[in-house]
Every structure is written in structure tokens, then in C-alpha cells.
Protein backbone atom coordinates (compact mmCIF):
# COMPACT_ATOMS: atom_id res chain seq x y z
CA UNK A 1 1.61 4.18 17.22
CA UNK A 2 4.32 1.98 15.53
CA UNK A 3 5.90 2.93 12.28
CA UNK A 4 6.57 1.02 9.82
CA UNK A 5 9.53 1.77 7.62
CA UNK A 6 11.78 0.41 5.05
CA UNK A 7 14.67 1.34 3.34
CA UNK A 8 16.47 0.25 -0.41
CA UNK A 9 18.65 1.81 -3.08
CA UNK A 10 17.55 1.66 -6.21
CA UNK A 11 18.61 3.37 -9.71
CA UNK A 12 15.27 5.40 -10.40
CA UNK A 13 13.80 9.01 -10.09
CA UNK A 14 11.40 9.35 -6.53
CA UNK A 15 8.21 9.69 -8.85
CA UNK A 16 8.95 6.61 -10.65
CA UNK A 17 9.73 5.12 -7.54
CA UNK A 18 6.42 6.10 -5.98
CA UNK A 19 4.43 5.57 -9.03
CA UNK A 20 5.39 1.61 -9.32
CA UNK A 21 4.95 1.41 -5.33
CA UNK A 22 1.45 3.01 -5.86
CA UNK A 23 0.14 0.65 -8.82
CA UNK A 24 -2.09 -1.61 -7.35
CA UNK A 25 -1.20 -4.23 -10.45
CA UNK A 26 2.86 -4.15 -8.66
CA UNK A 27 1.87 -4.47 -5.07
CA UNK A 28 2.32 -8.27 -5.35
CA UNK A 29 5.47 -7.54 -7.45
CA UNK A 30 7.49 -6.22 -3.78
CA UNK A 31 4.66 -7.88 -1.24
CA UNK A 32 5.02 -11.19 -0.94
CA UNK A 33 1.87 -11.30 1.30
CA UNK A 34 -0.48 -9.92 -1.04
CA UNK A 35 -2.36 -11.69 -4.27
CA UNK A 36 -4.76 -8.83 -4.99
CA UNK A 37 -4.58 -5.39 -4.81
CA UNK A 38 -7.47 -3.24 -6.24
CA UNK A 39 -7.64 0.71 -5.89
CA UNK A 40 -11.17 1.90 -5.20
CA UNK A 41 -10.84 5.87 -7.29
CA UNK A 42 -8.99 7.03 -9.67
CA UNK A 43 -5.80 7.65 -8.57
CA UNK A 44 -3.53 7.14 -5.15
CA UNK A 45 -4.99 10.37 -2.88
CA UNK A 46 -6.55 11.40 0.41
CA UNK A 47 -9.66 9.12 0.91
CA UNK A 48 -8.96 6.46 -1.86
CA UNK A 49 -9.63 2.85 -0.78
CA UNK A 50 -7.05 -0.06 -1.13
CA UNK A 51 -8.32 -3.60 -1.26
CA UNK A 52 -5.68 -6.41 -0.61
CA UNK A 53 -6.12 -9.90 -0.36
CA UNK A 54 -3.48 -12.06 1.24
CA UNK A 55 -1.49 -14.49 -0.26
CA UNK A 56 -2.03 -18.38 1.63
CA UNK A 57 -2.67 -17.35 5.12
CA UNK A 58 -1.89 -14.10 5.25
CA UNK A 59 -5.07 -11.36 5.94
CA UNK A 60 -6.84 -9.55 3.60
CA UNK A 61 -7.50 -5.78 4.67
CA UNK A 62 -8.71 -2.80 3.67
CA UNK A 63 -6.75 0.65 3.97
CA UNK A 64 -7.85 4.31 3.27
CA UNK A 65 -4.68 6.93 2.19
CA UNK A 66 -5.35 9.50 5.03
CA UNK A 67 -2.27 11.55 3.31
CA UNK A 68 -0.27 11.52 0.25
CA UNK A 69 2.56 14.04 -0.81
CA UNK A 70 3.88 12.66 -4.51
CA UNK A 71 6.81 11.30 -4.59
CA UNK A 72 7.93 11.35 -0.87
CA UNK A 73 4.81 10.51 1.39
CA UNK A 74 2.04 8.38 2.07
CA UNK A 75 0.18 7.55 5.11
CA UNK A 76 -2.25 4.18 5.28
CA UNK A 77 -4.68 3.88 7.90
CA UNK A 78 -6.63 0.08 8.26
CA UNK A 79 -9.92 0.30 7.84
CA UNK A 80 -11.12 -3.11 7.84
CA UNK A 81 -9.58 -6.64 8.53
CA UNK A 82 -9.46 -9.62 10.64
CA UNK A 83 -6.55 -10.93 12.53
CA UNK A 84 -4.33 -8.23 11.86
CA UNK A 85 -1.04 -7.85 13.14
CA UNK A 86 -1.33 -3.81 12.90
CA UNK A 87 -3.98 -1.52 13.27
């Protein structure tokens, strides 16, 4: 199965890091895909839903977090979506 990875510098700790890349309400802050994102739980852990609508054409999907080690990990799996270019 393909990974997806990306890389960037920035001037914070790795929690704060994680934290702001794990707040549904900033996903469409550093995705320029996505217009919604809603978090079905409480927090960001194993077996939480994300909901994300796309942005103009792009698809809206569900994921579940299979895996999540605060602040270095986190593993999405799709569970729902049409037209996706990843499963």
C-alpha cells in the first residue's frame, strides 16, 4: 500500500504541531481540498471518525484513525467515499 508522506520545518514543539494538524476546525487551514472537517468523538484516537467534505470538485470521504501515538503518529484508513484517488 502507498504512503503518503510530507515533510516541512516549522518553529513549534511536535505536540503543538500535532495538535493544530489534528483540529478538525484547521484541516482547511493546510488542505486546500477540504471545506469541512468534523470529528465524530471526543478527541483524535483509535476508532474516531473524520468527516471531510471537499472543496469544488474534490471528494468528500470518511476516515477512521486505526492508530495514533501523540505527537509523532497517526494512521488514517478510508472508510467511505466515492471517486477516490486512494483507498
Amino acid at each position: 500500500m502507498p504512503v503518503l508522506e510530507r515533510q516541512a520545518t516549522v518553529n513549534g514543539t511536535a505536540a503543538a504541531v500535532f495538535d493544530f494538524l489534528h483540529t478538525p476546525e484547521q484541516r482547511p487551514v493546510w488542505d486546500t481540498s477540504v471545506d469541512l472537517c468534523r470529528l465524530e468523538g471526543d478527541a483524535v484516537a483509535a476508532g474516531s471518525r473524520l468527516h471531510l467534505r471537499g472543496r469544488r470538485k474534490a471528494p468528500s470521504w470518511v476516515g477512521e484513525y486505526v492508530e495514533v501515538v501523540r505527537p509523532t503518529r497517526s494512521v488514517l484508513r478510508l472508510v467511505e467515499g466515492v471517486g477516490m484517488p486512494f483507498a
